[in-house]
N, C-alpha and C. Protein backbone atom coordinates (compact mmCIF):
# COMPACT_ATOMS: atom_id res chain seq x y z
N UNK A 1 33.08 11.35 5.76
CA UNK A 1 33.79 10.86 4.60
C UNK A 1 33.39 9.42 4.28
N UNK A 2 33.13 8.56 5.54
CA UNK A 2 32.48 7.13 5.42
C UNK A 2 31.19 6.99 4.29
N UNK A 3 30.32 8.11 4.67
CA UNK A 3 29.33 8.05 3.78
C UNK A 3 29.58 8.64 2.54
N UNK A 4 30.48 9.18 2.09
CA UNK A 4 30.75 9.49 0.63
C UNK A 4 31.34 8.44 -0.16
N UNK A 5 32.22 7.56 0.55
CA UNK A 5 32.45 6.10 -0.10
C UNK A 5 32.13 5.15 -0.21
N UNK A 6 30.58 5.28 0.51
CA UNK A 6 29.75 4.29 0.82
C UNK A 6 29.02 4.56 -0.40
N UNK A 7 28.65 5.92 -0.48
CA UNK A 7 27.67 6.26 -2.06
C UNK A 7 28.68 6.01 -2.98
N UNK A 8 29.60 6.21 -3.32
CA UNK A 8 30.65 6.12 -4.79
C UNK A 8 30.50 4.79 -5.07
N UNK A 9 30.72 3.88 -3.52
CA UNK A 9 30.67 2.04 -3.98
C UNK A 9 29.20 1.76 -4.51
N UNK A 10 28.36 2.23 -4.10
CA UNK A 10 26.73 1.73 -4.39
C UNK A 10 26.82 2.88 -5.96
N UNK A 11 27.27 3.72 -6.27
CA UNK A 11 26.97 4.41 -7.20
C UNK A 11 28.22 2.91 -8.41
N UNK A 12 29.19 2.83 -8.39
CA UNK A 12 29.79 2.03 -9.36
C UNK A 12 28.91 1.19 -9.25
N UNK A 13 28.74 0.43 -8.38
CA UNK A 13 28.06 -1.12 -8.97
C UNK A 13 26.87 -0.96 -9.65
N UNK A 14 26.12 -0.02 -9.29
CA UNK A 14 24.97 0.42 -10.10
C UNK A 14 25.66 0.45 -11.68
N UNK A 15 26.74 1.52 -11.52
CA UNK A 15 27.03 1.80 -12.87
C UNK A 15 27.67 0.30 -13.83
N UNK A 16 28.10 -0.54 -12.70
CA UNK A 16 28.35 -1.78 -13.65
C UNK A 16 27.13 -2.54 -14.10
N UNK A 17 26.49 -2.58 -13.10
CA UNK A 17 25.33 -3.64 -13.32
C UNK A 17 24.83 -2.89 -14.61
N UNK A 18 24.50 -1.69 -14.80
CA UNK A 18 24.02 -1.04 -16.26
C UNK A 18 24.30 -1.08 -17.17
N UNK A 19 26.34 -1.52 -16.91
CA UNK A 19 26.62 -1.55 -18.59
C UNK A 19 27.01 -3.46 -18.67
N UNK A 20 26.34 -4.28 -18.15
CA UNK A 20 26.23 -4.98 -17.79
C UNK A 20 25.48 -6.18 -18.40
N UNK A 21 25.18 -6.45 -19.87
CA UNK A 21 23.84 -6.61 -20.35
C UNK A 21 23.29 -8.17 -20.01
N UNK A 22 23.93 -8.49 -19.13
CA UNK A 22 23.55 -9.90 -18.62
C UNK A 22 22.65 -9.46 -17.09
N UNK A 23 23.19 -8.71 -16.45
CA UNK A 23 22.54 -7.71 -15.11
C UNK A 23 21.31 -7.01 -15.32
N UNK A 24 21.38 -6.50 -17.00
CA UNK A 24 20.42 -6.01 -17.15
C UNK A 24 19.10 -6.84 -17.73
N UNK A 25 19.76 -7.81 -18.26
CA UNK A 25 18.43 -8.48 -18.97
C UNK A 25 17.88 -9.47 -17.91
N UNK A 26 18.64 -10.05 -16.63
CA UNK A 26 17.74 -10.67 -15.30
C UNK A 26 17.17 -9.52 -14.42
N UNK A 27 17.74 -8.07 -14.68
CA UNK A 27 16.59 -7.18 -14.66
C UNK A 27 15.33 -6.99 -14.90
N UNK A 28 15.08 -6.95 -16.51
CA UNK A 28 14.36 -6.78 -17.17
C UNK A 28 13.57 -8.42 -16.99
N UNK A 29 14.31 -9.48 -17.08
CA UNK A 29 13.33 -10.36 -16.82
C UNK A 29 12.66 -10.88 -15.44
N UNK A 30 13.28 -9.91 -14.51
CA UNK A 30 12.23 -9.87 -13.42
C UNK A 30 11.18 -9.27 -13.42
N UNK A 31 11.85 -7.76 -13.66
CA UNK A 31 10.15 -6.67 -14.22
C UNK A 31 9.13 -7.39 -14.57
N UNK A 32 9.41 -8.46 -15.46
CA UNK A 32 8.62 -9.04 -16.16
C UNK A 32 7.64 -10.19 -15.67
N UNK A 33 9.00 -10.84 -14.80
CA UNK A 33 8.15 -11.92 -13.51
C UNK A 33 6.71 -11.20 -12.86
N UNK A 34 7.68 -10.02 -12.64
CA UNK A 34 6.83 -9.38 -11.00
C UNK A 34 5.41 -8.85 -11.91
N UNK A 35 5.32 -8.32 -12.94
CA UNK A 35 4.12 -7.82 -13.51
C UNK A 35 3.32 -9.05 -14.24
N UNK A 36 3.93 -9.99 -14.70
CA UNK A 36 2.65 -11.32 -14.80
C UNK A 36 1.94 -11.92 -13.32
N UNK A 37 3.15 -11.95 -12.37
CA UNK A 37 2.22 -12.01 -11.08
C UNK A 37 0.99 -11.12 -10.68
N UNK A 38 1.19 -9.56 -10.85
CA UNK A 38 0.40 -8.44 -10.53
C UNK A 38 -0.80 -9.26 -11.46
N UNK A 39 -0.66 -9.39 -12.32
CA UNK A 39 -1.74 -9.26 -13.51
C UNK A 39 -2.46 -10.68 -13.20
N UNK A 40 -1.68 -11.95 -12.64
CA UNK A 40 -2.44 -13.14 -12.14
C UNK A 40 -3.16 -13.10 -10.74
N UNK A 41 -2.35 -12.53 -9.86
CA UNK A 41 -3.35 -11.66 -8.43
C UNK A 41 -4.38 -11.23 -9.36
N UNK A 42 -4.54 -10.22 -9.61
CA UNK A 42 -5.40 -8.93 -9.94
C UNK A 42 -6.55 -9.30 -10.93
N UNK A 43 -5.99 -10.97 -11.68
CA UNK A 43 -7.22 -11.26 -12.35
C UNK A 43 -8.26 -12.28 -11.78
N UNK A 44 -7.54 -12.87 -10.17
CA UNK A 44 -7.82 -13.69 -9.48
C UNK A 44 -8.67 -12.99 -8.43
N UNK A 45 -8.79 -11.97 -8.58
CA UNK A 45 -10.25 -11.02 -7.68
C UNK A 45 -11.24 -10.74 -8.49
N UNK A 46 -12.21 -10.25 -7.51
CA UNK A 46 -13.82 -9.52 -8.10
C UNK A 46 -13.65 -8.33 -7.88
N UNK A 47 -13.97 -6.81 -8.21
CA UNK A 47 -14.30 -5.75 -7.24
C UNK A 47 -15.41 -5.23 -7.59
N UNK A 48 -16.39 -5.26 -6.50
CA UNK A 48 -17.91 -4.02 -7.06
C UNK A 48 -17.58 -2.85 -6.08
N UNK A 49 -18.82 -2.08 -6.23
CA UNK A 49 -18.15 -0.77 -5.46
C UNK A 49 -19.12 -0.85 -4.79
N UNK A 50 -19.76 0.19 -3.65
CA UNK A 50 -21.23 0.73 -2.84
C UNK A 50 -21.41 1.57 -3.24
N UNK A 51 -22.44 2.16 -2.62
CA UNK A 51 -23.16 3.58 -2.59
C UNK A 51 -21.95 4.97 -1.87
N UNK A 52 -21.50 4.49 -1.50
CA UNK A 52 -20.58 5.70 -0.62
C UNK A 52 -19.01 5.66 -2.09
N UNK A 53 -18.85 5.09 -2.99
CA UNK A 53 -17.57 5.06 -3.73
C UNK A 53 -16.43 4.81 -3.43
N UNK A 54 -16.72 3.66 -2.54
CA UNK A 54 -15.73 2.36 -2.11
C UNK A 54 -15.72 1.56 -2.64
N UNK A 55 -14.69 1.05 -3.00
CA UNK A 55 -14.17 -0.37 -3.76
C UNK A 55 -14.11 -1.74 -3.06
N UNK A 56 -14.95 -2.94 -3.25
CA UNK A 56 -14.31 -4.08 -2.17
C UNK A 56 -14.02 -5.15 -3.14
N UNK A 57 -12.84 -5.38 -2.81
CA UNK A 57 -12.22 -6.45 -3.17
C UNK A 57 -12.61 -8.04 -2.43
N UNK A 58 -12.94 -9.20 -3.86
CA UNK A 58 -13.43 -10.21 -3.35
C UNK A 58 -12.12 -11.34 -4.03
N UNK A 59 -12.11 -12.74 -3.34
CA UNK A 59 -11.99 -13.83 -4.16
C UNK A 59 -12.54 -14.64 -3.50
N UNK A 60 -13.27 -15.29 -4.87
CA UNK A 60 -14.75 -15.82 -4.63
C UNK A 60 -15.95 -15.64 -3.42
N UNK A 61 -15.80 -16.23 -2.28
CA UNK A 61 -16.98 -15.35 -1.61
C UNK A 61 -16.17 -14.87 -0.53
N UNK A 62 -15.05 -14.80 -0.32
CA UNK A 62 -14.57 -14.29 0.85
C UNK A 62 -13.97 -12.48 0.78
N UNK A 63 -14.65 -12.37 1.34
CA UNK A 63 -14.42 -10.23 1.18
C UNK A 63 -12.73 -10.05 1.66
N UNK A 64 -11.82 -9.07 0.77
CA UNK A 64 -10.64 -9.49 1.54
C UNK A 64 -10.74 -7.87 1.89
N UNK A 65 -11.43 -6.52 1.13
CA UNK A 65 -10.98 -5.71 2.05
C UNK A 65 -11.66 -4.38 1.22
N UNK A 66 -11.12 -3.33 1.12
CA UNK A 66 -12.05 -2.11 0.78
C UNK A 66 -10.85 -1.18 -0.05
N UNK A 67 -10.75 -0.22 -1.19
CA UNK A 67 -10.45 0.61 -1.44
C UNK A 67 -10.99 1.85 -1.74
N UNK A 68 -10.51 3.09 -2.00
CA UNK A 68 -10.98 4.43 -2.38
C UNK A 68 -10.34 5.18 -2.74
N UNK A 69 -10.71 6.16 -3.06
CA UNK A 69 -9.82 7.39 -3.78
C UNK A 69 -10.02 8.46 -3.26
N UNK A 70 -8.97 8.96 -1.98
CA UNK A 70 -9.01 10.14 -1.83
C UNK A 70 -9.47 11.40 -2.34
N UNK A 71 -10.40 12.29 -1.98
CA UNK A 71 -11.10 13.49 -2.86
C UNK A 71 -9.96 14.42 -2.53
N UNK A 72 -9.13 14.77 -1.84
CA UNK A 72 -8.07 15.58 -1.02
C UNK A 72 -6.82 15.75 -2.16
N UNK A 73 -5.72 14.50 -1.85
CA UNK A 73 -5.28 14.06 -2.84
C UNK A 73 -4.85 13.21 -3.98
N UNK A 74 -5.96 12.87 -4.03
CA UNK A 74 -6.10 11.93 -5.38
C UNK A 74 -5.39 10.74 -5.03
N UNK A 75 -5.15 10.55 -3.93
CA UNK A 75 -4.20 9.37 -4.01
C UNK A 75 -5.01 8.11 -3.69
N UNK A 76 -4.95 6.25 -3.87
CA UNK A 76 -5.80 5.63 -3.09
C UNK A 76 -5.64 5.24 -1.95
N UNK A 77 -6.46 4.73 -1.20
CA UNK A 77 -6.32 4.64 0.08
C UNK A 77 -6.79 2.90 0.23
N UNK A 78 -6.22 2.11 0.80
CA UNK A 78 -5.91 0.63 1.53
C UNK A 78 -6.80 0.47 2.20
N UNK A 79 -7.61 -0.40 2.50
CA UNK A 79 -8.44 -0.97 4.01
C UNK A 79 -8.47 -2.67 3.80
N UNK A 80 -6.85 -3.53 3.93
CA UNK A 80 -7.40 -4.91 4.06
C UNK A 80 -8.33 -5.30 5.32
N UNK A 81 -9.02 -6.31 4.90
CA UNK A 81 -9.57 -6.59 6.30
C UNK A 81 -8.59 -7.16 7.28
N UNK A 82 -8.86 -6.80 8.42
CA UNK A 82 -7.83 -7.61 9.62
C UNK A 82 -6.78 -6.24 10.09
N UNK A 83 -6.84 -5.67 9.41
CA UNK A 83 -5.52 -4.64 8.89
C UNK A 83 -5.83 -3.27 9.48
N UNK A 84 -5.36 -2.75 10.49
CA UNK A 84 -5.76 -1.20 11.21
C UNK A 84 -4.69 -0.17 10.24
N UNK A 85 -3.90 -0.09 9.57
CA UNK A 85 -3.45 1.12 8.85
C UNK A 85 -3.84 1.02 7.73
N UNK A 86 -4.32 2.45 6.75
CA UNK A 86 -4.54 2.53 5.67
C UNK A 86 -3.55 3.52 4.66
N UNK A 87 -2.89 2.39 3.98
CA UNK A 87 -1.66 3.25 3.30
C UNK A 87 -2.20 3.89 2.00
N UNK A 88 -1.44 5.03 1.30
CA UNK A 88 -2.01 5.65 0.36
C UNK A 88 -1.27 5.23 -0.69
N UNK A 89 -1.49 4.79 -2.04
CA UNK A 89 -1.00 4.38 -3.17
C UNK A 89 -1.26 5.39 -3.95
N UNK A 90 -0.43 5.56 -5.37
CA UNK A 90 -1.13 6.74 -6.34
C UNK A 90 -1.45 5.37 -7.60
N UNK A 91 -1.98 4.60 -7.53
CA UNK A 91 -2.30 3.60 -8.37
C UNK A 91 -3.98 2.70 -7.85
N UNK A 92 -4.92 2.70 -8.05
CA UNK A 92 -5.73 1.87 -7.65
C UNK A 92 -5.23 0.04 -7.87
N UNK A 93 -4.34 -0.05 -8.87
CA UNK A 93 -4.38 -1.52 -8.93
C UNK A 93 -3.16 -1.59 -7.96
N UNK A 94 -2.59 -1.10 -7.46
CA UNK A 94 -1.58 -0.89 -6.23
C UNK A 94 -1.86 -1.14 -4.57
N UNK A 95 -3.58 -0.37 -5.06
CA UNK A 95 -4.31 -0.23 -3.53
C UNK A 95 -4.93 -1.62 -3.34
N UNK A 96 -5.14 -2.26 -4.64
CA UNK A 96 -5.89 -3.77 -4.41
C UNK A 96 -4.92 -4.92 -4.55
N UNK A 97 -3.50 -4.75 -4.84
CA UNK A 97 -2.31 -5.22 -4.48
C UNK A 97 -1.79 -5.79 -3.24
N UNK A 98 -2.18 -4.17 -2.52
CA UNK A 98 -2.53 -4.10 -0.86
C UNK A 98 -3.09 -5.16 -0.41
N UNK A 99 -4.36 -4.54 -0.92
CA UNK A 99 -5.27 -5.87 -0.01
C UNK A 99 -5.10 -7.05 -0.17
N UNK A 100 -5.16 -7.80 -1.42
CA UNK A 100 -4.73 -9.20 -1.79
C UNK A 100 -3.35 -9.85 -0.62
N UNK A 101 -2.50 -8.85 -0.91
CA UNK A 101 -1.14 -9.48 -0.29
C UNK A 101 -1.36 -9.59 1.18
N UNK A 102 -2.28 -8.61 1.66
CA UNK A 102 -2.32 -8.35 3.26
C UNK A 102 -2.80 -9.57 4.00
N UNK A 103 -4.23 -9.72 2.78
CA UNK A 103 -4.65 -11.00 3.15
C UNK A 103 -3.96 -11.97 3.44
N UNK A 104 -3.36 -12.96 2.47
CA UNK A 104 -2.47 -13.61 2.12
C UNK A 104 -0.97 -13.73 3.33
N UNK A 105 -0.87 -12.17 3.45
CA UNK A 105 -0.01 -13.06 4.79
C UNK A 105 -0.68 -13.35 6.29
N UNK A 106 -1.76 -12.73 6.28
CA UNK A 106 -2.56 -12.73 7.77
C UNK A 106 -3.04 -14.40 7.52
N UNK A 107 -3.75 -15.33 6.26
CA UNK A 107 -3.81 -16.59 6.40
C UNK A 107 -2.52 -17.75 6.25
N UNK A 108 -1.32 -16.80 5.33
CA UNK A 108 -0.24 -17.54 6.01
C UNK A 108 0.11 -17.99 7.05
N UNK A 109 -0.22 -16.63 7.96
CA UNK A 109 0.42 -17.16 9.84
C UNK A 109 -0.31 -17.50 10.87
């Protein structure tokens, strides 16, 4: 029963924040944050591809890592450098998202 009033409370506040139009528009103007960032990352790389139809992601001469596109299921596949798991995205600018950020925290720490 704990967890049914746990969803009803997360289900109202949802439902306030919606009718909410002050909730909704620092919504909407985050969306908005977060996709001029994507688009300032994403214009702040190089990518050429190889002979095998791998993607590598550069900024300026430092290689940060590799993408591809699954033939199986279509999905892309991750390789930052430094980085032993390769997660699957259904977006290529998602998969080079990946890499950028991966980077980025491995020279953070």
């Amino acid at each position: 029963m704990s967890n049914y009033n746990s969803i009803t409370k997360i289900w109202d506040a949802l439902s306030i924040a919606q009718s909410n139009p002050i909730v909704e528009n620092q919504l909407l103007f985050s969306q908005f944050l977060e996709k001029q960032s994507e688009q300032t990352i994403l214009g702040s790389v190089e990518i050429d591809s190889d002979e095998h139809g791998k993607y590598r992601v550069w900024r300026d001469s430092q290689f940060l890592g590799t993408f591809h596109r699954d033939k199986k299921n279509g999905l892309w596949i991750s390789q930052p450098c430094n980085y032993q798991l390769k997660p699957f995205f259904e977006s290529s600018n998602d998969a080079v998202m990946f890499v950028v950020e991966m980077n980025a925290l491995v020279t953070a720490a």
